[in-house]
N, C-alpha and C. Protein backbone atom coordinates (compact mmCIF):
# COMPACT_ATOMS: atom_id res chain seq x y z
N UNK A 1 154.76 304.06 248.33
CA UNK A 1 155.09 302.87 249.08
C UNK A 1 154.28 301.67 248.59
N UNK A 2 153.20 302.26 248.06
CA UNK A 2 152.15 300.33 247.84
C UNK A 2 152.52 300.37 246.70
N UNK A 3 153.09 301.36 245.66
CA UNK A 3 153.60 301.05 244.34
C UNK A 3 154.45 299.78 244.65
N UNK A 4 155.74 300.10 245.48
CA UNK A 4 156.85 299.55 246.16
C UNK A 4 156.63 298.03 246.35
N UNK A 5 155.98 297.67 247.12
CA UNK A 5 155.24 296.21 247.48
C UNK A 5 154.64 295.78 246.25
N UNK A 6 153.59 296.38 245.51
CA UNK A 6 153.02 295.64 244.42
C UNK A 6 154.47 295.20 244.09
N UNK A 7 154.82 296.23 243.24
CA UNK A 7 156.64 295.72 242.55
C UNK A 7 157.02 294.30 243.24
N UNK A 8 157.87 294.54 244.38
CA UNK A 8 158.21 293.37 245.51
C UNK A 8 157.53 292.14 245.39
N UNK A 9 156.08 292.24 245.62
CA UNK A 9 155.29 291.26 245.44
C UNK A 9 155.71 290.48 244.15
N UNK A 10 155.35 291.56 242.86
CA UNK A 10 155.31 290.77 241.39
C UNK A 10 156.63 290.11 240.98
N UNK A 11 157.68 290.51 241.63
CA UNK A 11 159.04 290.33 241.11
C UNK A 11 159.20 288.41 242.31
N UNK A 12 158.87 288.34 243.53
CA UNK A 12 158.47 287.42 243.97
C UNK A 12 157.71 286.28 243.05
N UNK A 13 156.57 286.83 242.76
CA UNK A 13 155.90 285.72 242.09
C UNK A 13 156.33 284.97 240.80
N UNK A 14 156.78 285.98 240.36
CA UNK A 14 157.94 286.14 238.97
C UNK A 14 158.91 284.94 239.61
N UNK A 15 159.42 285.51 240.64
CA UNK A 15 161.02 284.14 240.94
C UNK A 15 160.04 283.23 240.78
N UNK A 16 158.89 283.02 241.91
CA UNK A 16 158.52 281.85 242.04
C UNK A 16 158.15 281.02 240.74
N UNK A 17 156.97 281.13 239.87
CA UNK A 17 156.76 280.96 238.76
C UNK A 17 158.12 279.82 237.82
N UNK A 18 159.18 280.94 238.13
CA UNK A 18 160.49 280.76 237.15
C UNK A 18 160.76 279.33 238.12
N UNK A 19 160.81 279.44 239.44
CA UNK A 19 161.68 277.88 239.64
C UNK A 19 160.87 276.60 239.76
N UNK A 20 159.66 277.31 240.12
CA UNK A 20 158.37 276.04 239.37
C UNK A 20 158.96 275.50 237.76
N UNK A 21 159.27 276.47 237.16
CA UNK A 21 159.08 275.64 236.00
C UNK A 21 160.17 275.28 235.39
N UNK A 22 161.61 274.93 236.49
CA UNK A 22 162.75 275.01 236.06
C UNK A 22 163.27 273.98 237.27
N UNK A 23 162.53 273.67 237.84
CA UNK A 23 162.10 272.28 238.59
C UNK A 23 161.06 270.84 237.71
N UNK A 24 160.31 271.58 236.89
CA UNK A 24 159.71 270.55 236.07
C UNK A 24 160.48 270.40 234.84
N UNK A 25 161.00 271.46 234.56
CA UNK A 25 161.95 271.22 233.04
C UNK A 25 163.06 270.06 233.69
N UNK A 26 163.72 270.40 234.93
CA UNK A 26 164.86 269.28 235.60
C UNK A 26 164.21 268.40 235.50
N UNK A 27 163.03 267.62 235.93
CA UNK A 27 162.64 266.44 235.97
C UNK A 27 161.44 265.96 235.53
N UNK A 28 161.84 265.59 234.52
CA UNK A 28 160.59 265.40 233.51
C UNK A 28 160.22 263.96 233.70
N UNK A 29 160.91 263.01 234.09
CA UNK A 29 160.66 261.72 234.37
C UNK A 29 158.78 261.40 234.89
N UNK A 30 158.40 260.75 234.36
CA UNK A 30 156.54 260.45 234.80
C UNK A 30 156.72 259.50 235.50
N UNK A 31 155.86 259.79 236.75
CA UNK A 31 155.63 258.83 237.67
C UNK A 31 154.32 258.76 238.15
N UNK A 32 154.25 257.70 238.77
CA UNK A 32 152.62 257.38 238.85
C UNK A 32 152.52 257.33 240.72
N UNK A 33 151.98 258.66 241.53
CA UNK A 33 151.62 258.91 242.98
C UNK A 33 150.26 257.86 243.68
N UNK A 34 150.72 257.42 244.70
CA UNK A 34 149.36 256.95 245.38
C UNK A 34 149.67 257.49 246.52
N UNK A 35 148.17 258.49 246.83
CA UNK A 35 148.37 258.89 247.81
C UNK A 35 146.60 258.54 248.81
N UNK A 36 146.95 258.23 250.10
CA UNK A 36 146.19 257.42 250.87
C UNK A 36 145.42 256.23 250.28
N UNK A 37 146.07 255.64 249.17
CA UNK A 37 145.19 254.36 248.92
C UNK A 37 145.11 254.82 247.54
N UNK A 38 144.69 256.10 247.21
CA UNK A 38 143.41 256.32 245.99
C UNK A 38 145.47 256.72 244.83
N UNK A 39 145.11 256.00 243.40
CA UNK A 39 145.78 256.24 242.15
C UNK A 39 145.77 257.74 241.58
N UNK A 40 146.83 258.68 241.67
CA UNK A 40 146.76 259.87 240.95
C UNK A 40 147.32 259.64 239.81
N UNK A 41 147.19 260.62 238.86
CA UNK A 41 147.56 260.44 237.58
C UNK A 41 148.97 260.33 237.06
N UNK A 42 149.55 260.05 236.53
CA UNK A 42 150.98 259.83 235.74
C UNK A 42 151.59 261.13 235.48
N UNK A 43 152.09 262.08 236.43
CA UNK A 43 152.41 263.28 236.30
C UNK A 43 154.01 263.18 236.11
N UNK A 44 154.29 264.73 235.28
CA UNK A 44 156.17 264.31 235.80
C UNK A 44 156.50 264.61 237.52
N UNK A 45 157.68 264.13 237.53
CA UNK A 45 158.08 263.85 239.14
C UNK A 45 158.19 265.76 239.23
N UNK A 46 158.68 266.76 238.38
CA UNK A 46 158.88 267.67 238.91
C UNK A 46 157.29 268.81 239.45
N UNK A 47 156.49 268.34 238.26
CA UNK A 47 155.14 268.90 238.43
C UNK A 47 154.74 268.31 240.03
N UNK A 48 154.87 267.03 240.52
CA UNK A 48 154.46 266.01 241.66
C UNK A 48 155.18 267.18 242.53
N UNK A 49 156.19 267.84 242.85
CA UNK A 49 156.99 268.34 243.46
C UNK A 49 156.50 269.54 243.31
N UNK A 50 156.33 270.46 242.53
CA UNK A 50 155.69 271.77 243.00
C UNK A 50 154.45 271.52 243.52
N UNK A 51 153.40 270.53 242.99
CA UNK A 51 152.17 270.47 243.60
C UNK A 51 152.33 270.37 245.00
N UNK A 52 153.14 269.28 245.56
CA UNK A 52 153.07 269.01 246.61
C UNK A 52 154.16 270.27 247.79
N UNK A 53 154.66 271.11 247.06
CA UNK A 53 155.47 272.42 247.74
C UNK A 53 153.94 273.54 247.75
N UNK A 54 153.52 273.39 246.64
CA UNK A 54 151.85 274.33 246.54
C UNK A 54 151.31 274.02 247.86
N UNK A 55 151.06 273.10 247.93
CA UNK A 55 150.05 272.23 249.02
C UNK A 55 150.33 272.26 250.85
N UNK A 56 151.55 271.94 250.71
CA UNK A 56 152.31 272.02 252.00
C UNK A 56 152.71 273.74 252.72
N UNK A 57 152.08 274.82 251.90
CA UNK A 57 152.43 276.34 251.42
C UNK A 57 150.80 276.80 252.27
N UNK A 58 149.91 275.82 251.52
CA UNK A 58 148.25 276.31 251.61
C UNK A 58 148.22 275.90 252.79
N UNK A 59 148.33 274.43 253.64
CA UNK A 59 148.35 273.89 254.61
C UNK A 59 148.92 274.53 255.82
N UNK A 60 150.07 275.21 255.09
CA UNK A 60 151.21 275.93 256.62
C UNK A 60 150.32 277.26 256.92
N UNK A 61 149.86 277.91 255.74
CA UNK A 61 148.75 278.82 255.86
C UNK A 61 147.75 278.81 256.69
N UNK A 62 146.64 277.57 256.19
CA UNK A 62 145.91 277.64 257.19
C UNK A 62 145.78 277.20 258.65
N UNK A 63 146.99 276.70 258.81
CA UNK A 63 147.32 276.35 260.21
C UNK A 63 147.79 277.52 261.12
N UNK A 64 148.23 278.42 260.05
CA UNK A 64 148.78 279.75 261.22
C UNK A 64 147.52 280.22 261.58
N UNK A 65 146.66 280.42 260.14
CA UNK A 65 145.15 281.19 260.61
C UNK A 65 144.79 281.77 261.77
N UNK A 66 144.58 280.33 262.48
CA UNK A 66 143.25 280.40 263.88
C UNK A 66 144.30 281.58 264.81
N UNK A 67 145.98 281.22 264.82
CA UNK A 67 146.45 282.36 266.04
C UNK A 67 146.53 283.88 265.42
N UNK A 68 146.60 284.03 263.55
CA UNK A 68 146.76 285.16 263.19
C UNK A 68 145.58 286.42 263.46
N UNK A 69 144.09 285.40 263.52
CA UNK A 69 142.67 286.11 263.70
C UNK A 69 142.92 286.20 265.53
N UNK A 70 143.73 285.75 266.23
CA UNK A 70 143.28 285.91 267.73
C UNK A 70 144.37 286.94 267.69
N UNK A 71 145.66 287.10 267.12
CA UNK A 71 146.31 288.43 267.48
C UNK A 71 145.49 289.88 267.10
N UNK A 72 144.92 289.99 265.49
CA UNK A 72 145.03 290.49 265.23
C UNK A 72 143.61 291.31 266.11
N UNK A 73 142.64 290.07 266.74
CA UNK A 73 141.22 290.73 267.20
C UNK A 73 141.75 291.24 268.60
N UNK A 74 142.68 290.34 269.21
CA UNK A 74 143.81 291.17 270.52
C UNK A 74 144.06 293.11 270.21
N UNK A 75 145.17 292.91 269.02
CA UNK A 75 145.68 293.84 268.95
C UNK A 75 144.15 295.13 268.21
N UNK A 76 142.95 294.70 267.66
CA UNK A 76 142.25 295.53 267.85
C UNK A 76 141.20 295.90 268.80
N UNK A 77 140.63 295.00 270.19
CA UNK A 77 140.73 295.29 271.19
C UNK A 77 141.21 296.24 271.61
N UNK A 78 142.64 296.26 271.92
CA UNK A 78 143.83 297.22 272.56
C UNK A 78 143.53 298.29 272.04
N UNK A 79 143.98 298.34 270.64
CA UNK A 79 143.54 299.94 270.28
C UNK A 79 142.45 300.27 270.22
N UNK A 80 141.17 299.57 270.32
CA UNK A 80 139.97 300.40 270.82
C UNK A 80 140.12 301.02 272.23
N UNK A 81 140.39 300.15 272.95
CA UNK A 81 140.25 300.29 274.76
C UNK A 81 141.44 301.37 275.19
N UNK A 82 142.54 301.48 274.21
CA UNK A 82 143.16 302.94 274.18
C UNK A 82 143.07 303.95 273.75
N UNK A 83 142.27 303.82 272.96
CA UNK A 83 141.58 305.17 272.43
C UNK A 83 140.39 305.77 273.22
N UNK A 84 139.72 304.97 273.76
CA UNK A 84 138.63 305.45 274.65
C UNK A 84 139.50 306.01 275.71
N UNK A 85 140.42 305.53 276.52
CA UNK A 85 140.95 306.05 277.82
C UNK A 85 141.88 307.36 277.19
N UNK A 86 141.89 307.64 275.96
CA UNK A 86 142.68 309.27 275.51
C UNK A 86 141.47 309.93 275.44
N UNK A 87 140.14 309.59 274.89
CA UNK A 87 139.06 310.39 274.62
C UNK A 87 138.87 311.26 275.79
């Protein structure tokens, strides 16, 4: 089974990879980003576009965080406090 998932996983990263770079091959056009005030560099518009899909990916991440650590310390709670009442 974790053979299974590695696989799953790599074949994932694989798509991903592939439309990153088939999103920058589409749009190669250079453009120049300002973002809050400050000048970023002259990137192509498609690179500007995965960075900012990267970013918005890391962000959605760590925003789930804080409720994923309160389920998961919930749900191991529970199975401590049920295992004692089978003991």
């Amino acid at each position: 089974m974790t053979f299974l998932k590695r696989a799953v996983f790599a074949l994932l990263l694989l798509l991903c990879l592939f439309l990153g770079l088939w999103i920058t091959q589409d749009n190669p056009q250079s453009v120049a980003v300002s973002f809050l005030g400050f000048a970023m560099p002259e990137l192509p518009l498609g690179l500007w576009l995965v960075i900012s899909l990267a970013f918005g990916v890391v962000i959605g991440m760590l925003a789930s965080l804080p409720a994923l650590l309160r389920s998961s310390r919930r749900l191991r709670r529970e199975q401590h406090s049920g295992a004692a009442r089978h003991s």
